[in-house]
PDB file of N, CA and C in Angstrom:
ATOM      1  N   UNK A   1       0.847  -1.186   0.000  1.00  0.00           N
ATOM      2  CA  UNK A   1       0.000   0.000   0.000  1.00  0.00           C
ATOM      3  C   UNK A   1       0.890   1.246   0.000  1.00  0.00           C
ATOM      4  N   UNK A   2       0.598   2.257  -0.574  1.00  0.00           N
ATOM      5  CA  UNK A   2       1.238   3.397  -0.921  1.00  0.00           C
ATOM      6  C   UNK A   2       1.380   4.356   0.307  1.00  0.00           C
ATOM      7  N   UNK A   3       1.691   5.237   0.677  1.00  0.00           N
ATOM      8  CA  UNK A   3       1.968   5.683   1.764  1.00  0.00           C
ATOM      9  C   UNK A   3       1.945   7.182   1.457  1.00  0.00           C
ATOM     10  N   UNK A   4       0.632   7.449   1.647  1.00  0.00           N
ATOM     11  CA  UNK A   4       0.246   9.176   1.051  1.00  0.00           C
ATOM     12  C   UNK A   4       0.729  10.407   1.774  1.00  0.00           C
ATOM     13  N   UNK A   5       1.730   9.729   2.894  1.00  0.00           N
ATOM     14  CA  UNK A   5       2.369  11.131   2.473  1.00  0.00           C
ATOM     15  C   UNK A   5       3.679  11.423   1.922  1.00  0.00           C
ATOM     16  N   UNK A   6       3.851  10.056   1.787  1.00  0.00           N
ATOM     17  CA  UNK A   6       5.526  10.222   0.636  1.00  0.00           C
ATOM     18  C   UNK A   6       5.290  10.846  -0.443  1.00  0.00           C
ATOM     19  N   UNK A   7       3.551  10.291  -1.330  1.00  0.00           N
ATOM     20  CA  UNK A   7       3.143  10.740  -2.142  1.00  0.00           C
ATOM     21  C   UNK A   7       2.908  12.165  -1.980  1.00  0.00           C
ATOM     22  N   UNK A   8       2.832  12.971  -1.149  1.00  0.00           N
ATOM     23  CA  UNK A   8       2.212  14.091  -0.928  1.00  0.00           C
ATOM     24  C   UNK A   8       3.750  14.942  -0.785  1.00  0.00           C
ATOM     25  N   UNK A   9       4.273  14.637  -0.281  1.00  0.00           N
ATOM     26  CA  UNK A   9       5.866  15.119  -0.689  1.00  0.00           C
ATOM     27  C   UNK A   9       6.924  14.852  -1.847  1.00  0.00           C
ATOM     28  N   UNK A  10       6.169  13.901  -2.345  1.00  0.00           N
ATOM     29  CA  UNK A  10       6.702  13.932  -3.635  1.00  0.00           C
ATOM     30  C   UNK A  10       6.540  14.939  -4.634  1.00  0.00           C
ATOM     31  N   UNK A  11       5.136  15.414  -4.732  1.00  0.00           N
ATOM     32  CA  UNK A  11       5.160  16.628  -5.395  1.00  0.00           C
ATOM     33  C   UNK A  11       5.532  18.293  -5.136  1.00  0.00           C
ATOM     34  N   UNK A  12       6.151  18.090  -4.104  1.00  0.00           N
ATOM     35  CA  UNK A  12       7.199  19.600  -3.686  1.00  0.00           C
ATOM     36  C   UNK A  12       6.583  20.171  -2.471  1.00  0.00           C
ATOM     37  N   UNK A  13       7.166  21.288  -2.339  1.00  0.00           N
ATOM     38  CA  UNK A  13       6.834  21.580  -1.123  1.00  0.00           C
ATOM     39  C   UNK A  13       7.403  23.168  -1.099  1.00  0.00           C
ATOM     40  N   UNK A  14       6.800  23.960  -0.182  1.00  0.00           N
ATOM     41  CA  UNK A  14       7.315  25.751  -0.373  1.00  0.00           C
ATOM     42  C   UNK A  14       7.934  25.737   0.917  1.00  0.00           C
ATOM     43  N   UNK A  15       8.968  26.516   1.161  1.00  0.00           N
ATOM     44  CA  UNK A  15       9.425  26.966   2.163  1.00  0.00           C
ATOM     45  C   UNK A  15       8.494  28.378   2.406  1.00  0.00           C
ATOM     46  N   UNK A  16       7.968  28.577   3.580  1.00  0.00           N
ATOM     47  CA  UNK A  16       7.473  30.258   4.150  1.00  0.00           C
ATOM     48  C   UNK A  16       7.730  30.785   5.452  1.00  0.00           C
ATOM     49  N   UNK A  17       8.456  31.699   5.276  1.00  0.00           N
ATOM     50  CA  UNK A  17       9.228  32.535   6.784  1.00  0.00           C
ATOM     51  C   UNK A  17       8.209  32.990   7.479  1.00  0.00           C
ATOM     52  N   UNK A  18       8.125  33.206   8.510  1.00  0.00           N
ATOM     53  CA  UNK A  18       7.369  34.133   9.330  1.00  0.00           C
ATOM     54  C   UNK A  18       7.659  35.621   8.839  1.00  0.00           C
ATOM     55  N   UNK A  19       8.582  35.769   8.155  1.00  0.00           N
ATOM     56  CA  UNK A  19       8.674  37.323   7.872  1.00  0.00           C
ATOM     57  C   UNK A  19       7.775  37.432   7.191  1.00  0.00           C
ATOM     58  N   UNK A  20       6.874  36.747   6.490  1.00  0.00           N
ATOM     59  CA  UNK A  20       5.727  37.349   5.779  1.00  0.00           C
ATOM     60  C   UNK A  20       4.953  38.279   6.559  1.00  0.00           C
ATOM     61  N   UNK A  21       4.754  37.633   8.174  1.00  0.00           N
ATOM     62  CA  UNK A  21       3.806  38.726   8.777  1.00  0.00           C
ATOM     63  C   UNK A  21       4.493  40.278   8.622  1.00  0.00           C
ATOM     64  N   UNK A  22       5.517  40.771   8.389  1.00  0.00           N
ATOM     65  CA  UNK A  22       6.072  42.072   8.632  1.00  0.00           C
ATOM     66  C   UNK A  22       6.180  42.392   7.091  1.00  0.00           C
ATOM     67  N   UNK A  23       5.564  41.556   5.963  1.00  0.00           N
ATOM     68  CA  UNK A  23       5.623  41.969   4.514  1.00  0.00           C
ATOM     69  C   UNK A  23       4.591  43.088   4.066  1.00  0.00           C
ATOM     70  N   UNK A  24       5.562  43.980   3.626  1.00  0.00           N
ATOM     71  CA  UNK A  24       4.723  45.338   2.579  1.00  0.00           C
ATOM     72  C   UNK A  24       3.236  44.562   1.967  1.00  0.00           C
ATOM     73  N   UNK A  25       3.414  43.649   1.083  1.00  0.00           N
ATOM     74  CA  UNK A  25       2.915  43.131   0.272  1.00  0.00           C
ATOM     75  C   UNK A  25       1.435  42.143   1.217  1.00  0.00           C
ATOM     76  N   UNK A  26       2.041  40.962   1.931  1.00  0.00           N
ATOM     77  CA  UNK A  26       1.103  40.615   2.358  1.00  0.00           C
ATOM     78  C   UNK A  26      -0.012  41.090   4.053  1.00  0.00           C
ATOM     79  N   UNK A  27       0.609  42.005   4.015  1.00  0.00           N
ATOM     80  CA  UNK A  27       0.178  43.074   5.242  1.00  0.00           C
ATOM     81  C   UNK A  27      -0.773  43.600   4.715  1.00  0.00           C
ATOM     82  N   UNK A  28      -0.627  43.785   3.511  1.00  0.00           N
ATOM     83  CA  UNK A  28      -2.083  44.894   2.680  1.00  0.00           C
ATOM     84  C   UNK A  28      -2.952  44.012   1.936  1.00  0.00           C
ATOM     85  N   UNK A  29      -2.807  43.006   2.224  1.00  0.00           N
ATOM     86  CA  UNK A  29      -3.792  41.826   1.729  1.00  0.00           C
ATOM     87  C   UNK A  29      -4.974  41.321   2.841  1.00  0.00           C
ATOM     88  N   UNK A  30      -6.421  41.526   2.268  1.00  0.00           N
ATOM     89  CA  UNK A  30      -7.484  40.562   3.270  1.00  0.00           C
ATOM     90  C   UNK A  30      -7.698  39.880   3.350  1.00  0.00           C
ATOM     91  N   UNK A  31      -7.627  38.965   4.394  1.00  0.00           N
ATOM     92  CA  UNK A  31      -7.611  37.533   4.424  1.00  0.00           C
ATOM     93  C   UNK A  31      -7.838  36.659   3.398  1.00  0.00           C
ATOM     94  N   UNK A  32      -9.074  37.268   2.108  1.00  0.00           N
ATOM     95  CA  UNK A  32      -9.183  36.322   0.651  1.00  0.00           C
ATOM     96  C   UNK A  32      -8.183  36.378   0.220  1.00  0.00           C
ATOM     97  N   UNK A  33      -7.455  37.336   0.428  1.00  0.00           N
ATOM     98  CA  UNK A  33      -6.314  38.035  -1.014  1.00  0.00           C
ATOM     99  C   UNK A  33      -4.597  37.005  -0.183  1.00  0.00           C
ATOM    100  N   UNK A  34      -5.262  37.107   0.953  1.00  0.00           N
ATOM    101  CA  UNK A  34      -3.759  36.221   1.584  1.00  0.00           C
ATOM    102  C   UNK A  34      -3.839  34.676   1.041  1.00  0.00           C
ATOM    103  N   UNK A  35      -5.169  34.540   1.220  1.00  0.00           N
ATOM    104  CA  UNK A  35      -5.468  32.573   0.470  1.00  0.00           C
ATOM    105  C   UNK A  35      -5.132  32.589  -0.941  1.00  0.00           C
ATOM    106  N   UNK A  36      -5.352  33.496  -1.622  1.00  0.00           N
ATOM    107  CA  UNK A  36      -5.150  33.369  -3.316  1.00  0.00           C
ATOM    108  C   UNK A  36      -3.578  33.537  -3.072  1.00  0.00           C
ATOM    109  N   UNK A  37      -3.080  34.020  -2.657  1.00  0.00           N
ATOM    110  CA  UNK A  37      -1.614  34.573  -2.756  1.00  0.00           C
ATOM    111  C   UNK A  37      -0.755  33.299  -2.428  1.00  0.00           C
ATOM    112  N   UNK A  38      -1.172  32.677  -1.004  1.00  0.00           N
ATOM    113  CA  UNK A  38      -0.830  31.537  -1.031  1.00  0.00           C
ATOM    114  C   UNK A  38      -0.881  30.046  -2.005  1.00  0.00           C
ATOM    115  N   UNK A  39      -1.718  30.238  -2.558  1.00  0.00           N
ATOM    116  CA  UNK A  39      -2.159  29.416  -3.591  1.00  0.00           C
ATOM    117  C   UNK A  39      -1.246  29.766  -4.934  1.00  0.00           C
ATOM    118  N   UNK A  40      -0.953  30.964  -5.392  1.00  0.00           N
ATOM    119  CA  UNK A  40      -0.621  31.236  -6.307  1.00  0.00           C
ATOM    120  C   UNK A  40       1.397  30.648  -6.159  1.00  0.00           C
ATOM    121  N   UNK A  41       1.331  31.294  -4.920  1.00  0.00           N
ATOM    122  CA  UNK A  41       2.617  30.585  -4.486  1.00  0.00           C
ATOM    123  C   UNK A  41       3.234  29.136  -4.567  1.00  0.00           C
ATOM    124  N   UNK A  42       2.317  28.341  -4.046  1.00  0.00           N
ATOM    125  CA  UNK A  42       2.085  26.941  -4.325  1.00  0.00           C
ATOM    126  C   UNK A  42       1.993  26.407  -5.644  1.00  0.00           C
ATOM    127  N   UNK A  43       1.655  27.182  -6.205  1.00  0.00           N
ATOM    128  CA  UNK A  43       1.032  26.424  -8.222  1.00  0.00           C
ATOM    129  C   UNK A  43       2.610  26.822  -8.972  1.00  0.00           C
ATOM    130  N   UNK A  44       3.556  27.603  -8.360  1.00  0.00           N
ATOM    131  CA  UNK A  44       4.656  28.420  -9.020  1.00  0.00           C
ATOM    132  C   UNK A  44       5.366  26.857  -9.013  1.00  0.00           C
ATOM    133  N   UNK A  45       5.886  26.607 -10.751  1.00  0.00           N
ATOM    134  CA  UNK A  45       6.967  25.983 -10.953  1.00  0.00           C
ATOM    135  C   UNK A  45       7.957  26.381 -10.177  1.00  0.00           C
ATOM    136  N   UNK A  46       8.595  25.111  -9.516  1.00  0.00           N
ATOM    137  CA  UNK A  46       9.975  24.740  -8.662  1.00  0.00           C
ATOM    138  C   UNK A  46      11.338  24.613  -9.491  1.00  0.00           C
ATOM    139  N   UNK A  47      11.251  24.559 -11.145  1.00  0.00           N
ATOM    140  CA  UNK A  47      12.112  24.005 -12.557  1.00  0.00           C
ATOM    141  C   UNK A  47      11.503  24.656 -13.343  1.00  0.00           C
ATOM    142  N   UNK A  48      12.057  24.878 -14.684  1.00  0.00           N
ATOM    143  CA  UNK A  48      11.982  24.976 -15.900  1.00  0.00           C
ATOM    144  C   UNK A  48      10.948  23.914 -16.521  1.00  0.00           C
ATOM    145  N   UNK A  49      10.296  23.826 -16.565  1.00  0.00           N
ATOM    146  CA  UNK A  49       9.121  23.410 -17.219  1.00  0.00           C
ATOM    147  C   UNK A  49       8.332  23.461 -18.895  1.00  0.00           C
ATOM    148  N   UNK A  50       7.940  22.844 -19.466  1.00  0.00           N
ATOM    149  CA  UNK A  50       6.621  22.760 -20.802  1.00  0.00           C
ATOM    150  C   UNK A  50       5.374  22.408 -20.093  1.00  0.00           C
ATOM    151  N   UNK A  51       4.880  23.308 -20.707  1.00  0.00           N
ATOM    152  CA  UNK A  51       2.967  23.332 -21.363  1.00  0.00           C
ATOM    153  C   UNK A  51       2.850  22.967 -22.624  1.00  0.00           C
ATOM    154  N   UNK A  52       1.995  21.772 -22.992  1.00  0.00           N
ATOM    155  CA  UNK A  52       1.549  21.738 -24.442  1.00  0.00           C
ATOM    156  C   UNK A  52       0.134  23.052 -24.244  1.00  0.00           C
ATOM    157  N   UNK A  53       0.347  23.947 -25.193  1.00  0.00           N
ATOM    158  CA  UNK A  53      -0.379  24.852 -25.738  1.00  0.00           C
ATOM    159  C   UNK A  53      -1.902  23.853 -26.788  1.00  0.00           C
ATOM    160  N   UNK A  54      -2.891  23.678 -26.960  1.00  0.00           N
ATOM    161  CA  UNK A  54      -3.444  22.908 -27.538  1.00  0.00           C
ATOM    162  C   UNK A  54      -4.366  23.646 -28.195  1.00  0.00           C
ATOM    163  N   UNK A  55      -4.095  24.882 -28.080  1.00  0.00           N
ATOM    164  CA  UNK A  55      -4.847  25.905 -28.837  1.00  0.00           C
ATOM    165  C   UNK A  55      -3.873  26.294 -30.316  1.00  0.00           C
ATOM    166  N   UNK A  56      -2.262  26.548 -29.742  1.00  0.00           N
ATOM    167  CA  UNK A  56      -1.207  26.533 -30.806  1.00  0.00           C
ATOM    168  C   UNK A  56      -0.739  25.595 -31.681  1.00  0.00           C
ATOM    169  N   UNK A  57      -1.036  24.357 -30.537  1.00  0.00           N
ATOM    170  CA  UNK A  57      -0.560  23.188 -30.553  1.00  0.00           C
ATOM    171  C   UNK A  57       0.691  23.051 -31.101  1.00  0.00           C
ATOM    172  N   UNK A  58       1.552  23.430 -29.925  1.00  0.00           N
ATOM    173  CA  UNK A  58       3.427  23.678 -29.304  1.00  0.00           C
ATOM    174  C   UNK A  58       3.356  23.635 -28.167  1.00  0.00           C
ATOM    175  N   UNK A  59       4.675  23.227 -27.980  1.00  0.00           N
ATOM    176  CA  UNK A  59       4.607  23.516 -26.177  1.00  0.00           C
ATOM    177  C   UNK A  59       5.209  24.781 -26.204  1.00  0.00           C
ATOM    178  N   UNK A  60       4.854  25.389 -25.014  1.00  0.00           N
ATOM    179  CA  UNK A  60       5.749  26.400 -24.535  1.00  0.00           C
ATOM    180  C   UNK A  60       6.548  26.486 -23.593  1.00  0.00           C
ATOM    181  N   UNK A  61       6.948  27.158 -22.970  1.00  0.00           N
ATOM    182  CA  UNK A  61       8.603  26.578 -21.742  1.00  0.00           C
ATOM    183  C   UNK A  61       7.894  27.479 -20.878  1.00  0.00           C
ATOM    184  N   UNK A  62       7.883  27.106 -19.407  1.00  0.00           N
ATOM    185  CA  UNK A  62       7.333  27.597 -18.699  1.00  0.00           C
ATOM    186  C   UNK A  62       8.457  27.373 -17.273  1.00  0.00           C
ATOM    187  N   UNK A  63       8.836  29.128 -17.297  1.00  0.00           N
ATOM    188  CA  UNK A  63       9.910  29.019 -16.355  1.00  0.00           C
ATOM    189  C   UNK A  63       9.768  28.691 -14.816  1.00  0.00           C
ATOM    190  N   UNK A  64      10.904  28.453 -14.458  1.00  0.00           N
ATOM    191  CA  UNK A  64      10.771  28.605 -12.596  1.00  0.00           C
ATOM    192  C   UNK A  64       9.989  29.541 -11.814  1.00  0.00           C
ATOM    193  N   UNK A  65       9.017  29.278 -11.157  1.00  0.00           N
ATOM    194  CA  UNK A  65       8.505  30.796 -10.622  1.00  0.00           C
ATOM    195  C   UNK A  65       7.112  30.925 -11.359  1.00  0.00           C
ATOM    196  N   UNK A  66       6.894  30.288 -12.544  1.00  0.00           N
ATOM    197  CA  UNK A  66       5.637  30.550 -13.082  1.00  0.00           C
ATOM    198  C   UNK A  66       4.937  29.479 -13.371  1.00  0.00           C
ATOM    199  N   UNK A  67       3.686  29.481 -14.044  1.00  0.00           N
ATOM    200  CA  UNK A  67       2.699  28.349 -13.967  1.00  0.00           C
ATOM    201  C   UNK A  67       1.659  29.104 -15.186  1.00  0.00           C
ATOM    202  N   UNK A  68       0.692  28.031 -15.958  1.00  0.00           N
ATOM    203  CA  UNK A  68       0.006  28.373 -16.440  1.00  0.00           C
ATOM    204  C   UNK A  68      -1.483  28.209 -15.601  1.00  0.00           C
ATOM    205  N   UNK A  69      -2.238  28.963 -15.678  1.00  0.00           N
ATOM    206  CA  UNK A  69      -3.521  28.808 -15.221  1.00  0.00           C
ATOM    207  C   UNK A  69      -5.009  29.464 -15.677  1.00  0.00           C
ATOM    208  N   UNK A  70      -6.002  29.628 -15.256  1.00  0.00           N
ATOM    209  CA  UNK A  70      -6.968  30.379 -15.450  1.00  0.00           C
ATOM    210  C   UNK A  70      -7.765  30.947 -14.003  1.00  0.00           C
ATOM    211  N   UNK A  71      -8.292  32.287 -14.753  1.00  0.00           N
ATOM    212  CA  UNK A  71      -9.065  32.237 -13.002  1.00  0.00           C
ATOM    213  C   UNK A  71     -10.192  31.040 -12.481  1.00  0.00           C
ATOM    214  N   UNK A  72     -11.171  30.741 -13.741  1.00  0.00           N
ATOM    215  CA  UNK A  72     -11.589  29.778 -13.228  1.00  0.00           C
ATOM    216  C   UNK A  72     -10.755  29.038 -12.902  1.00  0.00           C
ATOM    217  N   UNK A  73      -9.755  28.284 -13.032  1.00  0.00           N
ATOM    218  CA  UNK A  73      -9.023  26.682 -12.494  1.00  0.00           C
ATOM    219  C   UNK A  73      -8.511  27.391 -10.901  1.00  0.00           C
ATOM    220  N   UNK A  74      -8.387  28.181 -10.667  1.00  0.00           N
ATOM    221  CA  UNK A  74      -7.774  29.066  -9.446  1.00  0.00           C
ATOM    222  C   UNK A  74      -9.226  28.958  -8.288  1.00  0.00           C
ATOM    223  N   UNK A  75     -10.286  29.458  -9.145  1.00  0.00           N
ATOM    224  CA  UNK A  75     -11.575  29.090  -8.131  1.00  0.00           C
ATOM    225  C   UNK A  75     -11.628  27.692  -7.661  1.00  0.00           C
ATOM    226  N   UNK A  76     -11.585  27.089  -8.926  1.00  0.00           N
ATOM    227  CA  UNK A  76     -12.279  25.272  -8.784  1.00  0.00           C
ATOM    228  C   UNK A  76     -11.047  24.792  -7.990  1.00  0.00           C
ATOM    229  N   UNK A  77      -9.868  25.404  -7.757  1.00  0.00           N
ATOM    230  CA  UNK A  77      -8.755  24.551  -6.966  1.00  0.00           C
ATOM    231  C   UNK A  77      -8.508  25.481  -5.516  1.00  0.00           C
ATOM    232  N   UNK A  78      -9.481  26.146  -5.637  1.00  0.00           N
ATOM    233  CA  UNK A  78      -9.265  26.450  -3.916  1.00  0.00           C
ATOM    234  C   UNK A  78     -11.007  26.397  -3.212  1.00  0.00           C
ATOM    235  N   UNK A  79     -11.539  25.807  -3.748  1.00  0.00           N
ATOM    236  CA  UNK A  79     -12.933  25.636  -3.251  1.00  0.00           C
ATOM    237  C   UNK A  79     -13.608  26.067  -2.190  1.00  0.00           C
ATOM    238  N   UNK A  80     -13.358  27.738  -2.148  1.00  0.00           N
ATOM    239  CA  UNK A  80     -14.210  27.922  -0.698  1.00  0.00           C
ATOM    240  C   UNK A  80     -15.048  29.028  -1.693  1.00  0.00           C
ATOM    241  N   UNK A  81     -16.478  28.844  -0.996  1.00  0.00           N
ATOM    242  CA  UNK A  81     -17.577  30.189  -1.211  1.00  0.00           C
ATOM    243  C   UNK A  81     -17.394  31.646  -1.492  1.00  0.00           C
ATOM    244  N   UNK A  82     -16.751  31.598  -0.679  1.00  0.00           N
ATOM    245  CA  UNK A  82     -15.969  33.247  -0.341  1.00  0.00           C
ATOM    246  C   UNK A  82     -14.909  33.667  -1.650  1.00  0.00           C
ATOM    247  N   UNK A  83     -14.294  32.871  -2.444  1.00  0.00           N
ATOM    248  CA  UNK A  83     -13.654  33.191  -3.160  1.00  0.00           C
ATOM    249  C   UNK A  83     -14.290  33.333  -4.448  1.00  0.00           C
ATOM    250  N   UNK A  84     -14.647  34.318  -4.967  1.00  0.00           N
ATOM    251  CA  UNK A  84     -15.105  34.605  -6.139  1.00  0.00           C
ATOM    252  C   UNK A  84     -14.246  34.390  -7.859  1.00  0.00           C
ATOM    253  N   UNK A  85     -14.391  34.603  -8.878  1.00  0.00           N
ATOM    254  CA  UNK A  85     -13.549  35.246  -9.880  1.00  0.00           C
ATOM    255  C   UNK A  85     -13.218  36.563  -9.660  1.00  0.00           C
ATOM    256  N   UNK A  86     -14.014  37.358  -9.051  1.00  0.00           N
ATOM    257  CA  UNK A  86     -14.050  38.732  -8.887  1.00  0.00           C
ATOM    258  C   UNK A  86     -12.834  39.266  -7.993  1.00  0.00           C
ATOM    259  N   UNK A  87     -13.058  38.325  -6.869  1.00  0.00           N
ATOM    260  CA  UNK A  87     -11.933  38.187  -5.520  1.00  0.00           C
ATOM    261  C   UNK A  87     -11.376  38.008  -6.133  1.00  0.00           C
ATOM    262  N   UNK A  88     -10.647  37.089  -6.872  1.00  0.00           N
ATOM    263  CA  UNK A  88      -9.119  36.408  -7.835  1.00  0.00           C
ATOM    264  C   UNK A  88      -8.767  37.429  -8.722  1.00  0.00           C
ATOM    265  N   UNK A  89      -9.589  38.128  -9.580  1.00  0.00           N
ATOM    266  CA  UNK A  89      -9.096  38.892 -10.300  1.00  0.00           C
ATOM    267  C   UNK A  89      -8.856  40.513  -9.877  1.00  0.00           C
ATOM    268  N   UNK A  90      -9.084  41.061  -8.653  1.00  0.00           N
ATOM    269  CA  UNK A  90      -8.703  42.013  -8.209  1.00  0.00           C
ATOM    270  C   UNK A  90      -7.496  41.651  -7.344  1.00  0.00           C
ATOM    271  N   UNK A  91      -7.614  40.508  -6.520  1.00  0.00           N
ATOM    272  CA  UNK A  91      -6.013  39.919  -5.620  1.00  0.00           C
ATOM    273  C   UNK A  91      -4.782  39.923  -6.668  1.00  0.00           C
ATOM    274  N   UNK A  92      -5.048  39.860  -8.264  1.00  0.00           N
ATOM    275  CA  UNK A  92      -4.231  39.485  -8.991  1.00  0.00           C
ATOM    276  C   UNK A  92      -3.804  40.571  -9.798  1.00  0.00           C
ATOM    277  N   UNK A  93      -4.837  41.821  -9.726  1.00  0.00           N
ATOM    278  CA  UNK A  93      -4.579  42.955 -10.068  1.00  0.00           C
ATOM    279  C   UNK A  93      -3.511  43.383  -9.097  1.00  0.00           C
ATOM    280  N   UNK A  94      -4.131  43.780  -7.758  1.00  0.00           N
ATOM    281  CA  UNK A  94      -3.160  44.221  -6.627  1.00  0.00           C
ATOM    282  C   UNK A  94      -1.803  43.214  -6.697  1.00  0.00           C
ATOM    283  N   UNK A  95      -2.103  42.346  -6.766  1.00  0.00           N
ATOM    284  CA  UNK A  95       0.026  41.831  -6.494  1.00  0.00           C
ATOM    285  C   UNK A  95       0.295  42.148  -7.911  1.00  0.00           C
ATOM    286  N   UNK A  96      -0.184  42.771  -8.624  1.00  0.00           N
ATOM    287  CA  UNK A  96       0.191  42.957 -10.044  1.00  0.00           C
ATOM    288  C   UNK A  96       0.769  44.646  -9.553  1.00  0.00           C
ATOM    289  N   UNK A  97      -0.143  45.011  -9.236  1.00  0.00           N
ATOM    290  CA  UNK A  97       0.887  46.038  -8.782  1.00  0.00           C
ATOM    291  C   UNK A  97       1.826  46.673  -7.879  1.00  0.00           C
ATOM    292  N   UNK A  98       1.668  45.539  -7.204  1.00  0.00           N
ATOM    293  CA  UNK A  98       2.661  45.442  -5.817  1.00  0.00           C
ATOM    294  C   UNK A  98       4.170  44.759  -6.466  1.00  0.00           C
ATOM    295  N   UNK A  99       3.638  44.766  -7.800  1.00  0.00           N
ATOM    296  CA  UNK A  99       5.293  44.118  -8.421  1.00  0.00           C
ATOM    297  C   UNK A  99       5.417  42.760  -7.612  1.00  0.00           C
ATOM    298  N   UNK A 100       4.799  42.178  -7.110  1.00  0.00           N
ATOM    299  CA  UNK A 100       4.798  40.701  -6.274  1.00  0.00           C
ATOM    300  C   UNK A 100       4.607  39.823  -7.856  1.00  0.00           C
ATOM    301  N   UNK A 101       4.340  39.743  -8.668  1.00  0.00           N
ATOM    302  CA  UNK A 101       4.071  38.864 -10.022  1.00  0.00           C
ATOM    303  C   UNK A 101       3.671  39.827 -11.238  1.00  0.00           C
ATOM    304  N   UNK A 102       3.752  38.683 -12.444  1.00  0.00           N
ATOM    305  CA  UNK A 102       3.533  39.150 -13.521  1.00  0.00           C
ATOM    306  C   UNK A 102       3.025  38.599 -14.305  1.00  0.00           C
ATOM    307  N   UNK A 103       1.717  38.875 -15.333  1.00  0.00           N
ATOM    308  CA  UNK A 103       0.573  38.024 -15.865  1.00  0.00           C
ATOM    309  C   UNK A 103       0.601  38.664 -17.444  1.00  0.00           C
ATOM    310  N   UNK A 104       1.105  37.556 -18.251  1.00  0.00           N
ATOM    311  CA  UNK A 104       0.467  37.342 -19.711  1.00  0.00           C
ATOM    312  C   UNK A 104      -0.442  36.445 -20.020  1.00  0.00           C
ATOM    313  N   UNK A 105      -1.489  37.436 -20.284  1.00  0.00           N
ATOM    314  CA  UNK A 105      -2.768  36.766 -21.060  1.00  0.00           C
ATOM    315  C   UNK A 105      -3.035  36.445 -21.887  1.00  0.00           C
ATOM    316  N   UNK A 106      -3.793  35.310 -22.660  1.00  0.00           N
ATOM    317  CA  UNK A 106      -4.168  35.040 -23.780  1.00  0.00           C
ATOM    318  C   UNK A 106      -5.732  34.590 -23.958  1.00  0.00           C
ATOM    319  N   UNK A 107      -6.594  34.564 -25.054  1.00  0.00           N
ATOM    320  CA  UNK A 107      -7.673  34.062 -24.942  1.00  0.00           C
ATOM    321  C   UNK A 107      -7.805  32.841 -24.226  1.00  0.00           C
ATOM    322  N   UNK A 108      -6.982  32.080 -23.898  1.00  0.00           N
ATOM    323  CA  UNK A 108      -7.494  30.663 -23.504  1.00  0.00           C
ATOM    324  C   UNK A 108      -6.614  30.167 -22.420  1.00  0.00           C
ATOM    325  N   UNK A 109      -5.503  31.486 -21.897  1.00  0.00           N
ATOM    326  CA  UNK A 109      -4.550  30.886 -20.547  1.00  0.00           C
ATOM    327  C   UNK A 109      -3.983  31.940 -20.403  1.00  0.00           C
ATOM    328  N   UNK A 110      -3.593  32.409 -19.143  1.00  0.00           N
ATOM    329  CA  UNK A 110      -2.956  33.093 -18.409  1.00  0.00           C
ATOM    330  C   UNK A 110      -1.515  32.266 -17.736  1.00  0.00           C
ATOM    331  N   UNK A 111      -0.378  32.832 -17.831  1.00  0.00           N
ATOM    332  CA  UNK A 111       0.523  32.617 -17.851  1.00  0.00           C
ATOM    333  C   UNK A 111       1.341  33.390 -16.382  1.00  0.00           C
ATOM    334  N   UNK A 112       1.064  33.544 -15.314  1.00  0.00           N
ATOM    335  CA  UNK A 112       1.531  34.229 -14.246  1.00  0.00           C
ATOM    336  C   UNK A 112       3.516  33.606 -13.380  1.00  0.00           C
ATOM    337  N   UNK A 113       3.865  34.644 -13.063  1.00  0.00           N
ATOM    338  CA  UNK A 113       4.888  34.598 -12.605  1.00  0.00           C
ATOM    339  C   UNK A 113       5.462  35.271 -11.041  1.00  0.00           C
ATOM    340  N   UNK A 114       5.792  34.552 -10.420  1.00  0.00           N
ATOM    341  CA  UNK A 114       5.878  35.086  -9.371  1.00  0.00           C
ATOM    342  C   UNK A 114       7.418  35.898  -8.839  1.00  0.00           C
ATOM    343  N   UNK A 115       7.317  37.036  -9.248  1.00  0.00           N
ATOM    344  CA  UNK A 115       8.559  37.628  -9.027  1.00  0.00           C
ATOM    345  C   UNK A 115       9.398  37.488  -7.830  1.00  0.00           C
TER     346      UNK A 115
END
């Protein structure tokens, strides 16, 4: 029998300081905007990475630090009530301008990076 949490460490893991509590960035975040942030943190490639594109149909290289996603897949993978598209896409505005990340869009994927 498999042993789920080897499995569960197998797929990576984030280091997070307590200095976050004394962060510019997540100090000015409300409690929704701290859960998306965390999340967004978590989804960030650990390596150099490919996406097959299936709209281009190519892959594309998807660096350390970034991830492809959508806001819906961001709702459906953090499943609480409280989190809207609306919530996600203003949390993503603000660390957008908090210089905390950086988002290229396309009709069919968003491409975010976590600076």
């Amino acid at each position: 029998m498999a042993n789920p949490q080897r499995e569960f460490l197998e797929d990576g893991y984030i280091k997070l300081s307590r200095k976050i509590f004394i962060s510019k960035t997540f100090s000015n975040l409300n409690a929704i905007q701290k859960l998306i942030t965390i999340y967004l943190i978590l989804m960030a490639n650990h390596k150099d990475n490919e996406w097959w594109d299936s709209y281009q149909q190519k892959f594309i290289t998807v660096p350390r630090g970034s991830f492809v996603t959508s806001v819906e897949q961001i709702r459906k993978k953090i499943k609480d009530k409280l989190v809207t598209t609306q919530k996600i896409r203003t949390c993503i505005k603000i660390l957008k301008n908090m210089q905390f990340l950086t988002i290229k869009t396309t009709k069919h994927y968003s491409l975010i990076t976590i600076v």
